[in-house]
Protein backbone atom coordinates (compact mmCIF):
# COMPACT_ATOMS: atom_id res chain seq x y z
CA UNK A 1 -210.26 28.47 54.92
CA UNK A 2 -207.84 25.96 55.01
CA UNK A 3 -209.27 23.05 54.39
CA UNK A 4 -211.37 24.79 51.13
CA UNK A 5 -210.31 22.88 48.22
CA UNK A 6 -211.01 19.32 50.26
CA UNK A 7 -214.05 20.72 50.95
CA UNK A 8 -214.63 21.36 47.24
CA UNK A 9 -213.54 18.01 46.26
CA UNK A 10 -215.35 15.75 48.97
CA UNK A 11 -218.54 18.03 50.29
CA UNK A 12 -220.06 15.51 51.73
CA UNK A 13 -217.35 14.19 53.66
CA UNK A 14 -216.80 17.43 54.50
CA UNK A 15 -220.30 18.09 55.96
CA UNK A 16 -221.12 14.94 57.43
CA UNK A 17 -218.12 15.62 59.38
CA UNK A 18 -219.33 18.73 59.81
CA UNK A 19 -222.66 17.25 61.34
CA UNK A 20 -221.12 14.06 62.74
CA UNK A 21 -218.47 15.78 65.62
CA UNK A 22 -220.41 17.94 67.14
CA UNK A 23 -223.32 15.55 67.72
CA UNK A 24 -220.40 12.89 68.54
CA UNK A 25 -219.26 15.50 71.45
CA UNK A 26 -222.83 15.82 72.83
CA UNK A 27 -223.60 11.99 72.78
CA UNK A 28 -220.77 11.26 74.64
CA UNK A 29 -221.17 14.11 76.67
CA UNK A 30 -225.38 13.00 77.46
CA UNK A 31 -223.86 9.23 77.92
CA UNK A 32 -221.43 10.58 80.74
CA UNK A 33 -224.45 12.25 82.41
CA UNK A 34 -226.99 9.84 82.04
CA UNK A 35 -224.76 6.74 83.37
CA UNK A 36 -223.33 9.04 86.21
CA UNK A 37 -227.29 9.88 87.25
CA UNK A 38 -228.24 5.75 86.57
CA UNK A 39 -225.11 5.26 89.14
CA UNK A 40 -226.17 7.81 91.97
CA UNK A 41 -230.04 6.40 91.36
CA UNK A 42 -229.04 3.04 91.77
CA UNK A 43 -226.62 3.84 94.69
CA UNK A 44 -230.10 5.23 96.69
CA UNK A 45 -232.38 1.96 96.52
């Protein structure tokens, strides 16, 4: 690895980061879906 002695010195940084950009990639990806399906449902009334 080549990030391994960060990751020694700061593991939790490390693994919230870990933790925090994938789940940052799927909000934003569930927020782009949602308010595009909220725009198409509010387009039909």
């Amino acid at each position: 690895m080549i990030f391994s002695s960060t990751v020694r010195e700061h593991p939790l940084v490390s693994g919230m980061l870990f933790l925090l950009i994938p789940l940052a990639i799927a909000v934003s990806i569930w927020i782009r879906a949602s308010a595009k399906a909220y725009q198409s449902h509010q387009s039909h009334q």
